[in-house]
Protein backbone atom coordinates (compact mmCIF):
# COMPACT_ATOMS: atom_id res chain seq x y z
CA UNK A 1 0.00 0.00 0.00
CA UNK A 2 2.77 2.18 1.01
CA UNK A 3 4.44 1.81 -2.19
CA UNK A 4 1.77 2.00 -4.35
CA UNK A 5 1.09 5.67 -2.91
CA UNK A 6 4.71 6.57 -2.76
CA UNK A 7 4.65 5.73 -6.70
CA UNK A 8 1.23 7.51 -7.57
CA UNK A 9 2.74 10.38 -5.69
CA UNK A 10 6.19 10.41 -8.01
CA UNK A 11 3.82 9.84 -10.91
CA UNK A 12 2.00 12.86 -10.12
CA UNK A 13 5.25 15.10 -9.45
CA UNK A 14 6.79 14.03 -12.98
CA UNK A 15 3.45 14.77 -14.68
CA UNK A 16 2.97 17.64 -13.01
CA UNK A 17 6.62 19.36 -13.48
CA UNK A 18 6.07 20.08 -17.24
CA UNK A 19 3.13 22.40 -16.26
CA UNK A 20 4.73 23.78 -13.17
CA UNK A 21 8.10 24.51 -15.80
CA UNK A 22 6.16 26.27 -18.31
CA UNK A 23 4.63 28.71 -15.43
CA UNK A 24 5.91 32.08 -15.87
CA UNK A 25 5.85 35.11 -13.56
CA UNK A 26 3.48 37.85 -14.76
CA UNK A 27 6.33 40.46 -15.08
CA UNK A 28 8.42 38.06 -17.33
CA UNK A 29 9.32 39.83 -20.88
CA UNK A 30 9.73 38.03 -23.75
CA UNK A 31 13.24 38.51 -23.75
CA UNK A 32 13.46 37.12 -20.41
CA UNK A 33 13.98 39.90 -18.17
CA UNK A 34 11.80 40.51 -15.17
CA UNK A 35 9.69 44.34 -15.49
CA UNK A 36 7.03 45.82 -13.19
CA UNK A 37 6.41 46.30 -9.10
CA UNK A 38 7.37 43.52 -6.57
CA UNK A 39 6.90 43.04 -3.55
CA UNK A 40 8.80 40.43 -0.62
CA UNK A 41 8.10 38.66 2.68
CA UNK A 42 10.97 36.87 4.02
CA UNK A 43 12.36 35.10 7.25
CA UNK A 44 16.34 35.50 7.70
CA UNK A 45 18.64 33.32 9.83
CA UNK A 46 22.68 33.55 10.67
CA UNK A 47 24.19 30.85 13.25
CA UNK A 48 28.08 32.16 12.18
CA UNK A 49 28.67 35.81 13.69
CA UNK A 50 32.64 37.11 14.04
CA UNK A 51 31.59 39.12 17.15
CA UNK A 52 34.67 39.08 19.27
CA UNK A 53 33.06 38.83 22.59
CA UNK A 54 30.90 35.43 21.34
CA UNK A 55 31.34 32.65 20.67
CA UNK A 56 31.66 31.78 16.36
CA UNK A 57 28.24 30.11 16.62
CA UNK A 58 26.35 33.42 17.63
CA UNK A 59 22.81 33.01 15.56
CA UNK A 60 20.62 35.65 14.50
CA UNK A 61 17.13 35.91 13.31
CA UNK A 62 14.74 38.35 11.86
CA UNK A 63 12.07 39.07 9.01
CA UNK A 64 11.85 42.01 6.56
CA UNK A 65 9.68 43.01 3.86
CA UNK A 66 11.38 44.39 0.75
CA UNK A 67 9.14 46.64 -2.56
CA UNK A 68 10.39 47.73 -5.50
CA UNK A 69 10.59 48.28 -9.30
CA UNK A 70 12.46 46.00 -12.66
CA UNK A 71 13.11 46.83 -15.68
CA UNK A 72 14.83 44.79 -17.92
CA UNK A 73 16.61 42.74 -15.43
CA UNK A 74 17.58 45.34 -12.95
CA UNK A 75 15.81 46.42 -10.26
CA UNK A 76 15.93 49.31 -7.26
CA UNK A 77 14.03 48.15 -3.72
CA UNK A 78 13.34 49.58 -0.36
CA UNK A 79 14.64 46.82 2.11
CA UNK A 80 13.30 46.71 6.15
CA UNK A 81 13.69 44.69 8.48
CA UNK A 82 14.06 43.83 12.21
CA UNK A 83 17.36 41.16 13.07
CA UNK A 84 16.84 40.05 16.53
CA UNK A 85 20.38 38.04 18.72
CA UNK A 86 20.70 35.61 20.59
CA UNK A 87 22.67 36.82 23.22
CA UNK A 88 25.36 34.24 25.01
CA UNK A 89 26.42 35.89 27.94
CA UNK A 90 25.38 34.36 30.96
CA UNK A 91 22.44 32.95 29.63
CA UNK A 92 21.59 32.24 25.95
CA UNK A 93 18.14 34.78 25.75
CA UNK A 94 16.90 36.49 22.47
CA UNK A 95 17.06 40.25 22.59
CA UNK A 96 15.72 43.29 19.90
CA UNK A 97 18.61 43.80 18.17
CA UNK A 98 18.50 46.47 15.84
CA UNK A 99 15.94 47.43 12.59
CA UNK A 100 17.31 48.22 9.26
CA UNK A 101 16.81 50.14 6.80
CA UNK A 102 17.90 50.15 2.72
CA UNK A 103 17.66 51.20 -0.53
CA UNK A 104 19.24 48.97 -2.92
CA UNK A 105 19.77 47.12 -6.05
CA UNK A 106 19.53 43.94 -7.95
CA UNK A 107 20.17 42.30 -10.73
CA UNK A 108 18.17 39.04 -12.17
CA UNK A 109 18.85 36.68 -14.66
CA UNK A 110 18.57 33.18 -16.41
CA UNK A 111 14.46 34.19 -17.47
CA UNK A 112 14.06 35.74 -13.26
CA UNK A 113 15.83 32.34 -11.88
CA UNK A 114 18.84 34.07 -10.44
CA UNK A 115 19.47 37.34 -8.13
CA UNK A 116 21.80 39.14 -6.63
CA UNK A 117 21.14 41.97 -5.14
CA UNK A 118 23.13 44.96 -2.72
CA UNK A 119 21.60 47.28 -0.03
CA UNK A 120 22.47 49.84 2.52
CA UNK A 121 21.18 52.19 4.80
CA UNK A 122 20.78 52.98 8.48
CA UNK A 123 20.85 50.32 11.41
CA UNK A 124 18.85 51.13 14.67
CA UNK A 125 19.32 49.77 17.83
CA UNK A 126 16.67 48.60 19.54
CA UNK A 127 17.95 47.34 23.64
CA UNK A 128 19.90 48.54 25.98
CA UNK A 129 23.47 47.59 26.26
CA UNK A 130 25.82 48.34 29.28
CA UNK A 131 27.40 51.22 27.04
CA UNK A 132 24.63 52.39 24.67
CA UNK A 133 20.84 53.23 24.33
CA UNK A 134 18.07 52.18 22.55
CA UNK A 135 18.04 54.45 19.14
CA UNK A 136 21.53 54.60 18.40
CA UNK A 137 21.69 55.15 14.72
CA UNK A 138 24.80 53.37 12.67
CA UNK A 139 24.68 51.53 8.89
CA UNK A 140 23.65 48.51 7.69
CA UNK A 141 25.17 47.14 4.50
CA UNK A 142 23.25 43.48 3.01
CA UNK A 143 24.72 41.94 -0.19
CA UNK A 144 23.43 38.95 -1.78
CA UNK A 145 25.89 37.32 -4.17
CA UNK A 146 23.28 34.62 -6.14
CA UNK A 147 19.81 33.93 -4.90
CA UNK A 148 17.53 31.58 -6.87
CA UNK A 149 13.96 32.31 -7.76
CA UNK A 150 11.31 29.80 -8.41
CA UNK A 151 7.96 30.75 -10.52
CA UNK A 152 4.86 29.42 -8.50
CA UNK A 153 2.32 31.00 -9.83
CA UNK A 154 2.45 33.74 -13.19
CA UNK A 155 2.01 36.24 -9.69
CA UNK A 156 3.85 34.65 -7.15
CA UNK A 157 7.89 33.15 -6.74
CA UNK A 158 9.47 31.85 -3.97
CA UNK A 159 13.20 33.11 -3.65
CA UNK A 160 15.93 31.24 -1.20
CA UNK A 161 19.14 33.27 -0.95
CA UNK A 162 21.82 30.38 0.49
CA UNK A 163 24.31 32.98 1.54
CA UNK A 164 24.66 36.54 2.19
CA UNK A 165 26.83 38.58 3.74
CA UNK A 166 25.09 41.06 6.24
CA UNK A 167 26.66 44.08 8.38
CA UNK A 168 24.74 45.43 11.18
CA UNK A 169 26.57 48.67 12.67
CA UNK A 170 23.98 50.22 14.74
CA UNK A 171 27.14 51.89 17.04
CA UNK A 172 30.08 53.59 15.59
CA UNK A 173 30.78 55.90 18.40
CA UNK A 174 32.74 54.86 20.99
CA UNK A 175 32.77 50.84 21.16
CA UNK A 176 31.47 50.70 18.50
CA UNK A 177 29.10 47.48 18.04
CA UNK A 178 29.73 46.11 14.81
CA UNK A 179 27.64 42.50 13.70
CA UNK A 180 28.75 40.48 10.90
CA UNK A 181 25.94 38.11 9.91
CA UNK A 182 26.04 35.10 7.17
CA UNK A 183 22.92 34.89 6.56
CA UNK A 184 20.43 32.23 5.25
CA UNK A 185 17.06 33.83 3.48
CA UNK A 186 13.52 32.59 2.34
CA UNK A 187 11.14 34.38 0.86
CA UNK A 188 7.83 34.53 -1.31
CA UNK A 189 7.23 37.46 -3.66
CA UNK A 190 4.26 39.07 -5.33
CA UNK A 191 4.93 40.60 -8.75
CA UNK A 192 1.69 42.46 -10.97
């Protein structure tokens, strides 16, 4: 029995990927460049950190929402989004962290299948530390090198970026309090 479902279930997967191939996003050109508004949900994730006071395996978490415009291919977004730590001092507890803020770019390619993409902007911190307050305003810099994008409906993709390389700043007087993230990031995307 339990074979007989695992192969209908193949059956219907191989069947079905032809159809599922031939789906193409809404803003798709003929040439194969992506055009029109977009918009992004997406849950990020970081368990390497080169904060010197922590140990390597230092994880971060966070969501953001990201809007823009493409045209032929390239593209120009507004990028926010709240990265909460995982602290590891005496006890591992999850604090604020900071909300960022960018303006970036991107570039997509093979018919909207691969992205990278580059923003910066502000970083805000968002708890108290022992030497700074809640609001302390540094930069935030989020690059992308290849993402992949896959069509699931002619309105809607879902997007995994396997690594990125994040910096979260939100202190640059004093100590300044510098995070370096490596970040994991999933998303789905609307495009009309």
């Amino acid at each position: 029995m339990v074979r007989t479902s695992l192969a209908a279930l193949l059956l219907a997967l191989v069947v079905a990927s032809p159809a599922a191939a031939e789906t193409r996003l809404v803003s798709l050109a003929e040439d194969g460049t992506l055009n029109g508004w977009f918009a992004q949900l997406e849950a990020h994730g970081s368990l390497l950190s080169d904060v010197a006071d922590r140990s390597l395996l230092a994880g971060t978490f966070g969501g953001a929402a990201r809007g823009g415009y493409r045209w032929q291919g390239w593209g120009a977004f507004l990028h926010i989004e709240q990265d909460s730590w995982l602290t590891t001092d005496n006890k591992t507890e999850v604090v604020q962290g900071a909300v960022n803020i960018g303006v970036g770019g991107e570039y997509t390619f093979a018919e909207g299948f691969v992205r990278t993409s580059v923003a910066v902007g502000p970083s805000i911190l968002l708890f108290e530390t022992v030497l700074d307050d809640p609001g302390s305003v540094g930069v935030f810099l989020d690059t992308r090198p290849l993402g992949l994008r896959w069509t699931l409906h002619e309105h809607f993709a879902l997007g995994l970026d396997p690594i990125g390389f994040t910096v979260v700043a939100p202190v640059l007087d004093g100590i300044p309090l510098v995070q370096v993230e490596y970040r994991t990031a999933l998303y789905v995307e609307g495009a009309w």
